[in-house]
C-alpha atoms as a PDB file:
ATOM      1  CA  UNK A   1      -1.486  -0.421  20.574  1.00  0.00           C
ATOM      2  CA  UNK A   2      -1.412   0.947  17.374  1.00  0.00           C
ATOM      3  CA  UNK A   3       1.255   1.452  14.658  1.00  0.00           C
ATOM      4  CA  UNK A   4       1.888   4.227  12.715  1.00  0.00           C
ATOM      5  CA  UNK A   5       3.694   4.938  10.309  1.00  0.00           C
ATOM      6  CA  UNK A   6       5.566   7.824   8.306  1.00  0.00           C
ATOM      7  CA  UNK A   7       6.463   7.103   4.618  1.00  0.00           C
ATOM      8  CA  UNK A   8       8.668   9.422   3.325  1.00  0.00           C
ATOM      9  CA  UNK A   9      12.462  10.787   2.683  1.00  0.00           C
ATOM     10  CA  UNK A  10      12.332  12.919   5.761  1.00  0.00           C
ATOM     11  CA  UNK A  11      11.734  16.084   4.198  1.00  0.00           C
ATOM     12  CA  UNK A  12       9.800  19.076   5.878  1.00  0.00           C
ATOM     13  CA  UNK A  13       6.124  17.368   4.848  1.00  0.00           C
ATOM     14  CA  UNK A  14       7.144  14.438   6.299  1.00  0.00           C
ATOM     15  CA  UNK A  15       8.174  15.943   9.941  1.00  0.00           C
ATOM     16  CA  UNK A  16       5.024  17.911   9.930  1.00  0.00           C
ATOM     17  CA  UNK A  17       2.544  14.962   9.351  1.00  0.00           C
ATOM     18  CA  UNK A  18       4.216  13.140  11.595  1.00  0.00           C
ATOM     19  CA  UNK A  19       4.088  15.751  14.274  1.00  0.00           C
ATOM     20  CA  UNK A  20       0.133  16.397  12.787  1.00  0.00           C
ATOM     21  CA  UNK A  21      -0.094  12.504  13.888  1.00  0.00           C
ATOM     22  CA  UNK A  22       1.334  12.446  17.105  1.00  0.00           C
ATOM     23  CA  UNK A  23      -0.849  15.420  18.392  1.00  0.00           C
ATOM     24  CA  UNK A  24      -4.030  13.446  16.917  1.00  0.00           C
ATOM     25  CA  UNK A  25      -2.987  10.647  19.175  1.00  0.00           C
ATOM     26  CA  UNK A  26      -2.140  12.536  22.022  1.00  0.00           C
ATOM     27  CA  UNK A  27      -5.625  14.682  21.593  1.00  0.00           C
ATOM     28  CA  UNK A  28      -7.502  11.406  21.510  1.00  0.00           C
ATOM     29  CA  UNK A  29      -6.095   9.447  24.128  1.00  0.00           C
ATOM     30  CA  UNK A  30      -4.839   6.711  22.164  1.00  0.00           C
ATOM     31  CA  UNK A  31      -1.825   5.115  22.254  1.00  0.00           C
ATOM     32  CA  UNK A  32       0.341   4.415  19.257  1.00  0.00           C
ATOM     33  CA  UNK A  33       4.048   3.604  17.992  1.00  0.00           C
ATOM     34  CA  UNK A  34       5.294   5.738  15.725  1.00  0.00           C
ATOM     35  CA  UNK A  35       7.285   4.881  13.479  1.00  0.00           C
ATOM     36  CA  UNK A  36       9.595   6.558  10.094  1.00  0.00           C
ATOM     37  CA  UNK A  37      10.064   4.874   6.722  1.00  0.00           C
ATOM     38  CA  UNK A  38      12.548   6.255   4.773  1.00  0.00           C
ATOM     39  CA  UNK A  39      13.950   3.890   3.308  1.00  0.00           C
ATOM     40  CA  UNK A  40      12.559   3.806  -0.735  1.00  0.00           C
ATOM     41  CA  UNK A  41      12.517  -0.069  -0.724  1.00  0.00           C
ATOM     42  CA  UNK A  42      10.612   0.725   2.278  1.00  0.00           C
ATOM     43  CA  UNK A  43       7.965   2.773   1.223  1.00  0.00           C
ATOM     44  CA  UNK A  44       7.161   1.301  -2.494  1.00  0.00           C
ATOM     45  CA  UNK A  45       6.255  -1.979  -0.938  1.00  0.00           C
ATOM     46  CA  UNK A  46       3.700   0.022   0.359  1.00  0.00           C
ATOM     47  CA  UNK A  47       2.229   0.837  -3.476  1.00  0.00           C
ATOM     48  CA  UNK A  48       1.818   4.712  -2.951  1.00  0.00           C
ATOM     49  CA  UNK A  49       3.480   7.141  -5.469  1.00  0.00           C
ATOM     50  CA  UNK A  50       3.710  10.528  -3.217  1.00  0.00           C
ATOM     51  CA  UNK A  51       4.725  11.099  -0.052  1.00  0.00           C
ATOM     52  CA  UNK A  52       4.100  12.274   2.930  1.00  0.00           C
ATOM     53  CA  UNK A  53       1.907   9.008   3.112  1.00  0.00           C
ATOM     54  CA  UNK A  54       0.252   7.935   6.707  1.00  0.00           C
ATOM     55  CA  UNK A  55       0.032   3.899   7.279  1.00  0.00           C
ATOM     56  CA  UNK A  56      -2.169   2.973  10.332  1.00  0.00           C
ATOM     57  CA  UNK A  57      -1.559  -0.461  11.037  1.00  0.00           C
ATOM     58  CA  UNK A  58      -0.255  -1.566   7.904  1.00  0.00           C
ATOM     59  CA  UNK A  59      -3.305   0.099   6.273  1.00  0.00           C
ATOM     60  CA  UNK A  60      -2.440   3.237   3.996  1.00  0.00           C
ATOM     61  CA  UNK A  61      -5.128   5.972   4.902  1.00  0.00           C
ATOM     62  CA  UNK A  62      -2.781   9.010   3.094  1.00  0.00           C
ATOM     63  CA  UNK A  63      -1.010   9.659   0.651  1.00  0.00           C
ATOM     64  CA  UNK A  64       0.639  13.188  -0.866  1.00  0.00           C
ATOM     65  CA  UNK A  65      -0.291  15.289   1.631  1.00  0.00           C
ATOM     66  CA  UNK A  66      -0.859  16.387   5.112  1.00  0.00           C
ATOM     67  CA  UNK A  67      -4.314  15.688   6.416  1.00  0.00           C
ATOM     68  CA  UNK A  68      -6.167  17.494   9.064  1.00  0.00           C
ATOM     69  CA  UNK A  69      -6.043  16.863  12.787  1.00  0.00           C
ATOM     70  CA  UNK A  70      -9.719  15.677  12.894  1.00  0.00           C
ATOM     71  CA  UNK A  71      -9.160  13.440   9.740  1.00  0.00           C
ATOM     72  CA  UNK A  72      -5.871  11.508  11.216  1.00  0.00           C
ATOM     73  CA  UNK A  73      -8.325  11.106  14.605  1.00  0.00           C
ATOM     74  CA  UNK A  74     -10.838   9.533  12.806  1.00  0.00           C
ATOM     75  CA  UNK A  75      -8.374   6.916  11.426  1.00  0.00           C
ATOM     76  CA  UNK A  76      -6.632   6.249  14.763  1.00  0.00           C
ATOM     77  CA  UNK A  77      -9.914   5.947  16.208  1.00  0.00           C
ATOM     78  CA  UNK A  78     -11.362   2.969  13.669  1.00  0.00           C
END
């Protein structure tokens, strides 16, 4: 199964890639955990410098914005 993950403080952009992310899963069939990082600790171990950022298993794929639905399926797909 995979992991996903939300960096961010919680903010609007950060509820609407996550619920951009859970309809790519659900649209694709796949199966994932997801999961929201808000802690600041948190999300600078992950070395981005804007949020929203997307992490699919432990892999940052975005980062200061909010992809498309076709673009977050691709990634959950790989």
């Amino acid at each position: 199964m995979l992991t996903v993950k939300i960096l961010g403080s919680g903010c609007a952009n950060c509820r609407k890639l996550e619920a951009v992310a859970r309809e790519a899963a659900d649209k694709a069939g796949i199966e994932a955990e997801f999961v929201k990082v808000t802690d600041m600790k948190d999300i600078l171990a992950y070395e981005v410098m804007a949020s929203p950022s997307l992490v699919v298993n432990e892999k940052v794929v975005s980062s200061g914005r909010i992809p498309s639905l076709a673009e977050i399926q691709g990634w959950l797909s790989a």
